[in-house]
Every structure is written in C-alpha cells, then in structure tokens.
C-alpha atoms as a PDB file:
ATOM      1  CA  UNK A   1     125.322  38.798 152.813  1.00  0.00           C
ATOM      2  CA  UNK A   2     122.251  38.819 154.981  1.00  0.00           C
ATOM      3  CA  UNK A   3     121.374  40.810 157.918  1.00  0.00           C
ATOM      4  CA  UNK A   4     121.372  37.542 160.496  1.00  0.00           C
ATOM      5  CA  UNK A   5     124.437  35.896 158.364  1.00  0.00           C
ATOM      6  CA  UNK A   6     126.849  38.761 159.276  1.00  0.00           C
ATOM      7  CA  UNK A   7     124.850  39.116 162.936  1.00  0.00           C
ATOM      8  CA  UNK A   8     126.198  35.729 163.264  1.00  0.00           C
ATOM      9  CA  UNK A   9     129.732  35.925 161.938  1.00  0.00           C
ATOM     10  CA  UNK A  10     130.267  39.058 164.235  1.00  0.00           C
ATOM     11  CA  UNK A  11     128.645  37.554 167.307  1.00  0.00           C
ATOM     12  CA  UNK A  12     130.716  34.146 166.994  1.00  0.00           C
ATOM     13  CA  UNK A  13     129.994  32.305 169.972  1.00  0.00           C
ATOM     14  CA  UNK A  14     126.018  32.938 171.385  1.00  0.00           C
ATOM     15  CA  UNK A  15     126.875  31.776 174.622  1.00  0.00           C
ATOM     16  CA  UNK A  16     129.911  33.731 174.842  1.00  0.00           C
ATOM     17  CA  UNK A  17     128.151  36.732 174.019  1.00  0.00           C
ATOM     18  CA  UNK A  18     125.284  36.749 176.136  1.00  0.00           C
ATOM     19  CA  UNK A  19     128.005  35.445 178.969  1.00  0.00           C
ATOM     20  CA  UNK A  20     129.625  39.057 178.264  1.00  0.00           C
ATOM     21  CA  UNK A  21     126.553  40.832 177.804  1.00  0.00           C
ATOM     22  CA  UNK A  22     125.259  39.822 181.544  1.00  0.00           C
ATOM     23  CA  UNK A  23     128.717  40.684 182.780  1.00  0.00           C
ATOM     24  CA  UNK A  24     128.500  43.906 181.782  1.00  0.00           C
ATOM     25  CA  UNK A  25     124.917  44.656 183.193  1.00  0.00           C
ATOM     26  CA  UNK A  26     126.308  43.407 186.301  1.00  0.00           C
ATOM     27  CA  UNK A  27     129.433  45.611 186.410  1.00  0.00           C
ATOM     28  CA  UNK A  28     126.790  48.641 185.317  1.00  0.00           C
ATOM     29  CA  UNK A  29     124.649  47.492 188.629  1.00  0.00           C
ATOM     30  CA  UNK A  30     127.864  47.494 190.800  1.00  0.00           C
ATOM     31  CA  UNK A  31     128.336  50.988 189.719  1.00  0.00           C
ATOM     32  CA  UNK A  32     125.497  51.705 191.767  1.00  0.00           C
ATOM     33  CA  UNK A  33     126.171  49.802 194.481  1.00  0.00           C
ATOM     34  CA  UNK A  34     129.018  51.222 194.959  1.00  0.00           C
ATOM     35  CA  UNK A  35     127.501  54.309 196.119  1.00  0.00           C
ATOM     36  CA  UNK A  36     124.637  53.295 197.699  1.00  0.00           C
ATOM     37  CA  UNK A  37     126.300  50.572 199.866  1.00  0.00           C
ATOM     38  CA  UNK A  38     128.376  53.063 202.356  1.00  0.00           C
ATOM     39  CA  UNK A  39     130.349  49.737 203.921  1.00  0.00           C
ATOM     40  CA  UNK A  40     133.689  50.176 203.452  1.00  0.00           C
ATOM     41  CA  UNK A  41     133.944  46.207 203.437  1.00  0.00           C
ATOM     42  CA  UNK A  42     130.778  46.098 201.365  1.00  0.00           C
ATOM     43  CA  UNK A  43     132.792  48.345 198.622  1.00  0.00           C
ATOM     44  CA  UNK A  44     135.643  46.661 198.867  1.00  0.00           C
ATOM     45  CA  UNK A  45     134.196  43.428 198.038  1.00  0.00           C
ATOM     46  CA  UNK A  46     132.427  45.023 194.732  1.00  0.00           C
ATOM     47  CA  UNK A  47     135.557  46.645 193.688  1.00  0.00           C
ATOM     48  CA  UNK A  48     137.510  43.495 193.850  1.00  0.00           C
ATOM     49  CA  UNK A  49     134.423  41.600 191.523  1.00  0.00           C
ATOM     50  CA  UNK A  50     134.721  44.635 189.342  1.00  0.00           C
ATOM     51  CA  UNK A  51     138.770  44.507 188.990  1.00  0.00           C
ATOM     52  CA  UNK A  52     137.971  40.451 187.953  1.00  0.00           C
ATOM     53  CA  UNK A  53     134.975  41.998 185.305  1.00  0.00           C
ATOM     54  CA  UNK A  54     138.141  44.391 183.966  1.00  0.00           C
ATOM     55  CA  UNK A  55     140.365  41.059 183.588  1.00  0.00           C
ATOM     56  CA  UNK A  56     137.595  40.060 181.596  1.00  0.00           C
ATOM     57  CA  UNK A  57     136.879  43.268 179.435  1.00  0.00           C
ATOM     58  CA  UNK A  58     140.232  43.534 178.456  1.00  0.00           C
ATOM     59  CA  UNK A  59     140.439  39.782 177.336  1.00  0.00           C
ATOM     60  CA  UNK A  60     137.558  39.767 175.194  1.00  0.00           C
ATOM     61  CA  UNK A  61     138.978  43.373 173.899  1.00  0.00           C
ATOM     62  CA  UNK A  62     142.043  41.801 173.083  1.00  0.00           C
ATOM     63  CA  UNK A  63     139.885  38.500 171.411  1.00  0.00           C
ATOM     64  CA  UNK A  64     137.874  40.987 169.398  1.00  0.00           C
ATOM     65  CA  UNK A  65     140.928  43.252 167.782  1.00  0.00           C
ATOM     66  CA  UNK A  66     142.708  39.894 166.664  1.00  0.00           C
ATOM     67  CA  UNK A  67     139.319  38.336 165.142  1.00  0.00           C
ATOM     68  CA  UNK A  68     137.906  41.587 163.314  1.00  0.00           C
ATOM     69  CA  UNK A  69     137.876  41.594 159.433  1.00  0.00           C
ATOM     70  CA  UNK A  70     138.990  45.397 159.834  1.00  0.00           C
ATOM     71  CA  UNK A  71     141.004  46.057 162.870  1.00  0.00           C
ATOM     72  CA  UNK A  72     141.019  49.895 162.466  1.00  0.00           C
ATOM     73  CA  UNK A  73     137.269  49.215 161.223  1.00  0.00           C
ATOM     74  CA  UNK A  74     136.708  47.888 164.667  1.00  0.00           C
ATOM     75  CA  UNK A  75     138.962  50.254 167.277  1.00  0.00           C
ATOM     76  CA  UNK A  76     137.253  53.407 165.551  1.00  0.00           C
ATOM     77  CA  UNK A  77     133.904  52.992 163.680  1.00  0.00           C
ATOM     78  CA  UNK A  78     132.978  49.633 166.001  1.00  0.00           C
ATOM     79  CA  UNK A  79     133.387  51.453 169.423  1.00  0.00           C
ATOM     80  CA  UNK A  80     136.588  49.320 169.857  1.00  0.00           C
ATOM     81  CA  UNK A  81     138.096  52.205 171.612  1.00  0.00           C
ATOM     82  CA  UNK A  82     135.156  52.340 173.841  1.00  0.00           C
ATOM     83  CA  UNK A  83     135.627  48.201 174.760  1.00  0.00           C
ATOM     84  CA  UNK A  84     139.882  49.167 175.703  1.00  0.00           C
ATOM     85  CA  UNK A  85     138.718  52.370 178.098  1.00  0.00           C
ATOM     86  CA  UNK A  86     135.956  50.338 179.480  1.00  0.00           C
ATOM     87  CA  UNK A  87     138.567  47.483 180.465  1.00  0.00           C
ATOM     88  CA  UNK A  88     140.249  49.573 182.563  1.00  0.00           C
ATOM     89  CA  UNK A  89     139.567  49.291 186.649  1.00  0.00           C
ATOM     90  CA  UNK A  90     138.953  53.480 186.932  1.00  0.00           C
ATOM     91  CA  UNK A  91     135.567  54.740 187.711  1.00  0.00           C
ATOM     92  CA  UNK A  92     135.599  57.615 185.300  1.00  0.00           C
ATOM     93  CA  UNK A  93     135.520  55.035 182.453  1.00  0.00           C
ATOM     94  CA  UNK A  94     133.420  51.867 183.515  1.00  0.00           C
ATOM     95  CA  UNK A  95     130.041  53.812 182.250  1.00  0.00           C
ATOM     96  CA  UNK A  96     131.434  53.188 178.656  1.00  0.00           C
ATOM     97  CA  UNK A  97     130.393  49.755 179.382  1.00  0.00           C
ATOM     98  CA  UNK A  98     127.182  50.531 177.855  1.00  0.00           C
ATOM     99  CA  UNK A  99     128.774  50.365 174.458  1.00  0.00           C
ATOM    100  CA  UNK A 100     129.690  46.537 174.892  1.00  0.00           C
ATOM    101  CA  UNK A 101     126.270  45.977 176.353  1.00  0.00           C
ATOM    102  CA  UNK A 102     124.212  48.233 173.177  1.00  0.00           C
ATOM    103  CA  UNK A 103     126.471  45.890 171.161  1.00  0.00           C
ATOM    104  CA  UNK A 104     125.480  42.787 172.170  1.00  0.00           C
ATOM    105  CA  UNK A 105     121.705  43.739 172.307  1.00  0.00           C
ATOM    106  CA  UNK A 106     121.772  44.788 168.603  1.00  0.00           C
ATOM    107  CA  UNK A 107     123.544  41.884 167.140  1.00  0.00           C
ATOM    108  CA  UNK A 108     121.414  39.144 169.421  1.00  0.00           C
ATOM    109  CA  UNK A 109     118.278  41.573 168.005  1.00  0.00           C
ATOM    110  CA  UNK A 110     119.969  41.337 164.235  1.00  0.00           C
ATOM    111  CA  UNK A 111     120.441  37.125 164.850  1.00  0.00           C
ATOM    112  CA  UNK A 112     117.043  36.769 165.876  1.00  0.00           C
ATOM    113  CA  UNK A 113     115.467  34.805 169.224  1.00  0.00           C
ATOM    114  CA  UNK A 114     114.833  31.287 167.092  1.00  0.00           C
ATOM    115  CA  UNK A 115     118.354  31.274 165.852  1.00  0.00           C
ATOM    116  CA  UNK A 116     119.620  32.175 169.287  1.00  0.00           C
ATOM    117  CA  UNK A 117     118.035  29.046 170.672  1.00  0.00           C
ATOM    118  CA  UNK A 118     118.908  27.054 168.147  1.00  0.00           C
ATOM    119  CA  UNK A 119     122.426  28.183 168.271  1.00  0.00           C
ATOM    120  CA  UNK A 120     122.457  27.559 172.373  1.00  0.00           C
ATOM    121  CA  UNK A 121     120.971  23.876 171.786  1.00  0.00           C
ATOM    122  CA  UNK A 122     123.198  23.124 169.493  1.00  0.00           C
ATOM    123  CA  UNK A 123     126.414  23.775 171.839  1.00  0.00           C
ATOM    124  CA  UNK A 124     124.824  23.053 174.925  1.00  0.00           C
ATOM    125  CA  UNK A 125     128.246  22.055 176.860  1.00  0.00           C
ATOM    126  CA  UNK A 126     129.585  25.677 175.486  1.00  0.00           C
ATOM    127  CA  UNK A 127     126.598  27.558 176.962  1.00  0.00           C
ATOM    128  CA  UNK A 128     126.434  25.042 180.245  1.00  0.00           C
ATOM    129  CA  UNK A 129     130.030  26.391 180.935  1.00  0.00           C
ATOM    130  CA  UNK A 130     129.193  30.151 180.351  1.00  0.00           C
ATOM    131  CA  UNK A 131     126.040  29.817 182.824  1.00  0.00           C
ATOM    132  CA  UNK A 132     128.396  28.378 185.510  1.00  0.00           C
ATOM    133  CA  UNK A 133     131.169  30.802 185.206  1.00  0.00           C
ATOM    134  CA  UNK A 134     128.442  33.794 185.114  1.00  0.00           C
ATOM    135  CA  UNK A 135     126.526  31.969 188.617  1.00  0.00           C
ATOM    136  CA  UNK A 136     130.177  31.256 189.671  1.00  0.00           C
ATOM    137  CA  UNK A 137     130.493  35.701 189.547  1.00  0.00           C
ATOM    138  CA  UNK A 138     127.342  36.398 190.833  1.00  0.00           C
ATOM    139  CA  UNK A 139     127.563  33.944 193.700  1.00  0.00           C
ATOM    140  CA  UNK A 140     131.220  35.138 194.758  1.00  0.00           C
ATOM    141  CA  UNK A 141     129.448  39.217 195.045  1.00  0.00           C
ATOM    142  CA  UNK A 142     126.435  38.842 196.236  1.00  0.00           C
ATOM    143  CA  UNK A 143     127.636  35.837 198.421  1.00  0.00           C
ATOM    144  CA  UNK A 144     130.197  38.052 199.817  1.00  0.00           C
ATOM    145  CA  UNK A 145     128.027  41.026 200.421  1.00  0.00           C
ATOM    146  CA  UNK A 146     125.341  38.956 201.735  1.00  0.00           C
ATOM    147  CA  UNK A 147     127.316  37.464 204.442  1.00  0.00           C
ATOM    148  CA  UNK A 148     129.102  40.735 205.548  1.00  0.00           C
ATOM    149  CA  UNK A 149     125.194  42.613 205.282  1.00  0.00           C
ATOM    150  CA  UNK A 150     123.895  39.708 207.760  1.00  0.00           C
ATOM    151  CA  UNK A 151     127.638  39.043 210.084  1.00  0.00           C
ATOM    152  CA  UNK A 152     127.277  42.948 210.946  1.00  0.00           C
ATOM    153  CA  UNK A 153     124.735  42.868 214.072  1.00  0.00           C
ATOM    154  CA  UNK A 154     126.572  39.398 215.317  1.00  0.00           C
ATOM    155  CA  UNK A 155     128.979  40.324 218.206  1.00  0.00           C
ATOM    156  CA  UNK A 156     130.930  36.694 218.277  1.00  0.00           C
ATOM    157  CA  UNK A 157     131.287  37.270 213.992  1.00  0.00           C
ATOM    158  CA  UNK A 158     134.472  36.543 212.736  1.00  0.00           C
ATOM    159  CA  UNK A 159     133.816  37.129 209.064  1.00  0.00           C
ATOM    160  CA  UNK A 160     134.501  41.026 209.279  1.00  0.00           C
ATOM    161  CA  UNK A 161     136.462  42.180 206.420  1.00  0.00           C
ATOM    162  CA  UNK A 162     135.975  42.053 202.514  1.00  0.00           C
ATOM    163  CA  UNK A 163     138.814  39.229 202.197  1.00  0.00           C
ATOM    164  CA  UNK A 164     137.103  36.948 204.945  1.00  0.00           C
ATOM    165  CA  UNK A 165     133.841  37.261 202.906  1.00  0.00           C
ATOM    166  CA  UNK A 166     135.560  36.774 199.715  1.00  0.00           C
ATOM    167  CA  UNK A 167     137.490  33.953 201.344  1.00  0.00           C
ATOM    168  CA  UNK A 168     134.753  32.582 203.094  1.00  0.00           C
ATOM    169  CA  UNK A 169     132.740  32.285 199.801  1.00  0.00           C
ATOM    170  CA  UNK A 170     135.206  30.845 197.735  1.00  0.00           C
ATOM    171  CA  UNK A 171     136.250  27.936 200.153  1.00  0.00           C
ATOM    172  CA  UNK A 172     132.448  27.478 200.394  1.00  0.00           C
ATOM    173  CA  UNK A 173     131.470  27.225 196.958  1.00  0.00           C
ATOM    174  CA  UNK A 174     134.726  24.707 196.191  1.00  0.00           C
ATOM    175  CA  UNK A 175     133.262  22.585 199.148  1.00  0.00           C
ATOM    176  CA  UNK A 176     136.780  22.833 200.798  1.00  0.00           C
ATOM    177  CA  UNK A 177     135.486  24.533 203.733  1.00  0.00           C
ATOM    178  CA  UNK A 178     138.646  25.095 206.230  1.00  0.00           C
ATOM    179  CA  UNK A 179     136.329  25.917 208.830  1.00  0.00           C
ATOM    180  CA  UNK A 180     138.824  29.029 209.491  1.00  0.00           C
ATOM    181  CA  UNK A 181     135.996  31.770 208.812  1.00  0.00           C
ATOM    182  CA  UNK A 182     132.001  30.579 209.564  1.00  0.00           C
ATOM    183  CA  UNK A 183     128.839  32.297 209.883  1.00  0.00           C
ATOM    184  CA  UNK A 184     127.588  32.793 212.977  1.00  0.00           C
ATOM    185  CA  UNK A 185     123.875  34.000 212.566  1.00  0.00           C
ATOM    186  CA  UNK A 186     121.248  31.718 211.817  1.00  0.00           C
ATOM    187  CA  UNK A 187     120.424  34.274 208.413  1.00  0.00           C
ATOM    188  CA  UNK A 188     123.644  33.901 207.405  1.00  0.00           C
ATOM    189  CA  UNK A 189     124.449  30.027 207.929  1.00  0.00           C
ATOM    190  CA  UNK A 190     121.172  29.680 205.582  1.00  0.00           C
ATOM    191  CA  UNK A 191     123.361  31.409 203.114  1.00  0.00           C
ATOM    192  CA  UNK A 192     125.988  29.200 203.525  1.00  0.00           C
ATOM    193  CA  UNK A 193     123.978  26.138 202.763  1.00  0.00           C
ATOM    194  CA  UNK A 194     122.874  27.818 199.742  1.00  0.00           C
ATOM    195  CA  UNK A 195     126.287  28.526 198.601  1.00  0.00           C
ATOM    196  CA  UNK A 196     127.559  25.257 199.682  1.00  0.00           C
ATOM    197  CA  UNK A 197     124.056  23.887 196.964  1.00  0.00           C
ATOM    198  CA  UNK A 198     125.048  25.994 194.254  1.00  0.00           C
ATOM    199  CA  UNK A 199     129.152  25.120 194.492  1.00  0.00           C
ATOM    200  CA  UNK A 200     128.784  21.349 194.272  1.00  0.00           C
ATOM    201  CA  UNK A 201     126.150  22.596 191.088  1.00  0.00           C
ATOM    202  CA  UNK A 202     129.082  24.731 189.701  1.00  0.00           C
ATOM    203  CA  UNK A 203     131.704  22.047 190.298  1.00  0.00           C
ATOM    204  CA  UNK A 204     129.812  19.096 188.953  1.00  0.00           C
ATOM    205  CA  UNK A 205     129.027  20.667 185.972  1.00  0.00           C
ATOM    206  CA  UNK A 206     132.315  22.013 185.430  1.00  0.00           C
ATOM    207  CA  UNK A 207     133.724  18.588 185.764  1.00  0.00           C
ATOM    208  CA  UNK A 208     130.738  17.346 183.344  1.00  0.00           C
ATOM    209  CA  UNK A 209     132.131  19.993 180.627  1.00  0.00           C
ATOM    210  CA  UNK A 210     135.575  18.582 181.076  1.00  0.00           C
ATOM    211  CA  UNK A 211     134.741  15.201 180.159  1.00  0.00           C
ATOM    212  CA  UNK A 212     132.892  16.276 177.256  1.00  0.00           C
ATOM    213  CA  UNK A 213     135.898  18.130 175.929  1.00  0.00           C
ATOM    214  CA  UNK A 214     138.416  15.771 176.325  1.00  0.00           C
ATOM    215  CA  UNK A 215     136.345  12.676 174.907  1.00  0.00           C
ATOM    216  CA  UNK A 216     134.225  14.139 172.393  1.00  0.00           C
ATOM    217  CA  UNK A 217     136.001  14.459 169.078  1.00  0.00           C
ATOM    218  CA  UNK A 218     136.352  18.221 168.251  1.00  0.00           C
ATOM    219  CA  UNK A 219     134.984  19.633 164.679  1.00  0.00           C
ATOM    220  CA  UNK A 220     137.441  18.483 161.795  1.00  0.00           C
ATOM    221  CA  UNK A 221     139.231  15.606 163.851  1.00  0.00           C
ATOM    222  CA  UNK A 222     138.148  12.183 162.592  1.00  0.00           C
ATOM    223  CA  UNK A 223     135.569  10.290 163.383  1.00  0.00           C
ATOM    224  CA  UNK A 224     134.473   6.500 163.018  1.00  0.00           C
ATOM    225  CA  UNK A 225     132.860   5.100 160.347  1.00  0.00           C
ATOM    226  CA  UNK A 226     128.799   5.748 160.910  1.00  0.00           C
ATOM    227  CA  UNK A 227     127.545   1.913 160.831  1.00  0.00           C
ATOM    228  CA  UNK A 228     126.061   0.704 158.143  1.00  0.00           C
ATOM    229  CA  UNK A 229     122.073   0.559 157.374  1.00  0.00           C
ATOM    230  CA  UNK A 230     120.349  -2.815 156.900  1.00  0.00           C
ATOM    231  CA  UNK A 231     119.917  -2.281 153.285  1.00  0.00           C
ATOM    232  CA  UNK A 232     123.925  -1.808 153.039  1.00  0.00           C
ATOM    233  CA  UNK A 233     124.463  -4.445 155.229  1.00  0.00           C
ATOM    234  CA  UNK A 234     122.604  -6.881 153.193  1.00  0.00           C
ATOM    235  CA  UNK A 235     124.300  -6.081 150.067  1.00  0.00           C
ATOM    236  CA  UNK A 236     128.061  -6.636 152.065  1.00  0.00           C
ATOM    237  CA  UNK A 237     126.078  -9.983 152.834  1.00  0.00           C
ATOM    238  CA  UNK A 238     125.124 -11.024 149.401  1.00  0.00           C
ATOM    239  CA  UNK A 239     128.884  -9.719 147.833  1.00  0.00           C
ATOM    240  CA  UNK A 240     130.551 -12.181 150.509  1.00  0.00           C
ATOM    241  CA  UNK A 241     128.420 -15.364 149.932  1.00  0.00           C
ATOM    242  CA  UNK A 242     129.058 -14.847 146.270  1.00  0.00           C
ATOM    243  CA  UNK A 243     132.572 -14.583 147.164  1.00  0.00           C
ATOM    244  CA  UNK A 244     132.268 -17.545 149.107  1.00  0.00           C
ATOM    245  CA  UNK A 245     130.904 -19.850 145.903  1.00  0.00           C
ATOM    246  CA  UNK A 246     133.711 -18.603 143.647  1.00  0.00           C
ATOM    247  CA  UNK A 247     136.069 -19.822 146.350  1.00  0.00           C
ATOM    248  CA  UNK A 248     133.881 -23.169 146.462  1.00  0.00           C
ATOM    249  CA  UNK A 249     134.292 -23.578 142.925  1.00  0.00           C
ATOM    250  CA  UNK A 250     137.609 -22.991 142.391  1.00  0.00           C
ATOM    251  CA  UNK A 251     138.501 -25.896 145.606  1.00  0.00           C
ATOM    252  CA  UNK A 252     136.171 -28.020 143.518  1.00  0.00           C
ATOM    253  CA  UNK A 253     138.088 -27.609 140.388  1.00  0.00           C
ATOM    254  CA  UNK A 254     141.294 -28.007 141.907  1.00  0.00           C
ATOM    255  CA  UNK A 255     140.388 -31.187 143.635  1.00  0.00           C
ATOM    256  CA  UNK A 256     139.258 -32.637 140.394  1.00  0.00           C
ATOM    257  CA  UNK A 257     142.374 -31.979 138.553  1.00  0.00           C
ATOM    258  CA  UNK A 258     144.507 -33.443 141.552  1.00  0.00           C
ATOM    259  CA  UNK A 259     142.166 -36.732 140.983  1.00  0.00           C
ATOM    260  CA  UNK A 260     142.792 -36.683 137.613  1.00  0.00           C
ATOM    261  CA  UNK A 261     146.959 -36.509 138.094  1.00  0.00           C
ATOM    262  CA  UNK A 262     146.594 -38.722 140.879  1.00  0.00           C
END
C-alpha cells in the first residue's frame, strides 16, 4: 500500500477533514482570546462557541473509534486518547487539540495538494456544505463578539449580554430577524448587514445541498440507462427494418396462400 493510498483511506472525507482541521485552529485561537478579551460577556460568548467545538470533538472522536481498522491501534498509538480529552469543555485539556490539528496536517501533507483538489472537485456539494457550516461558526463568534465590542460605548444599546449577541446573531443570519434585540451604532448596524449578506449565502446554499441530496442518485443506487451513441443507434435502426421485411414477407406469404384456398 502506498504512502497517499493509506493517507487517503485514513483521511476519508477531504472536506470533512479540513472542516475539522479549521475547527480546531479556531478553538486553539479562542484559547487566547479567552484571556486577552477581559469582557465577561465577551468570554462568555467564546466559551459557549467552544462548548459547540466540544459537541463536535467528541462526535468525530466517536466517528473515528467505530471506523479505525485497529481500535486499540487508534485510542493508544494514534493519539485517540488525546482526540476523547480534547472533547471535553475543561480548559486544562483543550491544548491537546494540537494533536487533531498535527493529524490532519500530516495526512493532507501524506495525500498531497493535487489529490486534495481533485478530491474537493470531485464532491463539490460535500465540501460546499463543510465551508458553510465552518462560515456558519465563525460568523456566530466573531459576529457575537463584534457586536458586543462595538454596542459597549452606545448608552440606548440593548444588546448587552452574551445571549443577546448570540441571539441577535443567530436570528440575523436565519433572516428571521424578530426585531427584539438591534444594533444601535452605526459600526455595528454595518455588521448587521454583513451578517444579514452572509446568512441568506449560508441558507441558500444549504438549501442548494439539500436538493442535491435528495435528487441525485447516491453511489450504488441505480441509475438510467446512459443513451445510446449514434453508431449504436444506427445498428438498433438497421436490426428493426430488417425485422420489419421478415414481417413483410411473411404477410406476403400468408396472403398468397389465403388466395390460393380462396
């Protein structure tokens, strides 16, 4: 077995990879945020992305154990361990993250960039769905922190808190918009536009991806008969007329022995 041939079988999905590998960087760069951002509503917010990032973690930990050749092979000699401590929402653990992320690196290195693009082309409504869910993220954080960084000078504000932010920002992005919780600067309602923009993105595409999956037969289901070329469909052409004169023939043969009885 190759090098890139068992890169591939233990990435499995490129898209999904990469997805995870960005997910991690991020949840790395909100460990820093964390304490360099001293708003209590500002920390509250990350810490509420980064329990979401654990969901995650611990779901593609759990995806990982049940798919490995070697389960043991993976909890102990893979850094499997690493991936379950990693998963969980406590501080003292999150910088294992790096595993999942050194991971990733070295098998996308192993694969190689042309067979990464190749492999992204090829399931472009797969990787189309992992870029929305990983702008979907980044939009819901920084979205969030943005609004609270640029609310915090505005004395009529009214989005205060980490949920109003959060709240505010999801609404937004789904285009709902219950008008409960608005910006009030001019900074920040430029902000809203631009999550308002990238929502209806999101959302369209996710509806696009949808109606590809429902519609488009799935590997191994059955699909219709590829039409015929020109060259085939001149020799059904040629079997059928000749079909046609034996039919001919034999009406001509039966008429003349019904003359001949008659």
């Amino acid at each position: 077995m190759t090098g890139t041939t068992a890169a591939h079988r233990e990435l499995g999905n490129t898209g999904y990879e990469i997805f995870v590998g960005a997910l991690s960087i991020l949840s790395l760069v909100n460990l820093v945020l964390v304490v360099l951002l001293r708003d209590p509503a500002t920390q509250t917010v990350i810490q509420a992305i980064d329990l979401l990032l654990s969901v995650v973690f611990l779901a593609d930990f759990v995806a990982r154990l049940r798919r490995a050749p070697s389960r043991s092979g993976y909890f102990l000699r893979q850094f499997g361990w690493a991936d379950l401590l990693a998963s969980l929402p406590f501080p003292q653990v999150k910088i294992l993250r790096v595993f999942r992320l050194v991971r990733v690196v070295r098998l996308l290195r192993r694969y190689g960039a042309a067979n990464i693009a190749r492999s992204l082309v090829s399931d472009r409504a797969g990787s189309a769905l992992f870029t929305v869910l990983l702008i979907g993220v980044l939009v819901l954080q920084f979205g969030s922190v943005g609004m609270l960084q640029l609310e915090r000078t505005e004395p009529a504000a009214n989005i205060t808190t980490a949920s109003d932010a959060l709240w505010y920002t999801i609404v937004t992005m789904s285009t709902v918009g219950y008008g409960d919780t608005y910006p009030v600067g001019n900074p920040a309602r430029a902000l809203g536009v631009g999550i308002i923009v990238v929502g209806v993105g999101i959302f369209g595409t996710l509806t696009g991806w949808l109606a590809n999956f429902f519609l488009t037969p799935h590997r191994g289901q059955p699909t219709s008969e590829a039409p015929p070329t020109l060259r085939e469909a001149q020799q059904r052409i040629d079997q059928m007329s000749r079909l046609i004169d034996q039919q001919r023939a034999t009406l001509a043969e039966l008429q003349t022995l019904l003359r001949k009885r008659g």
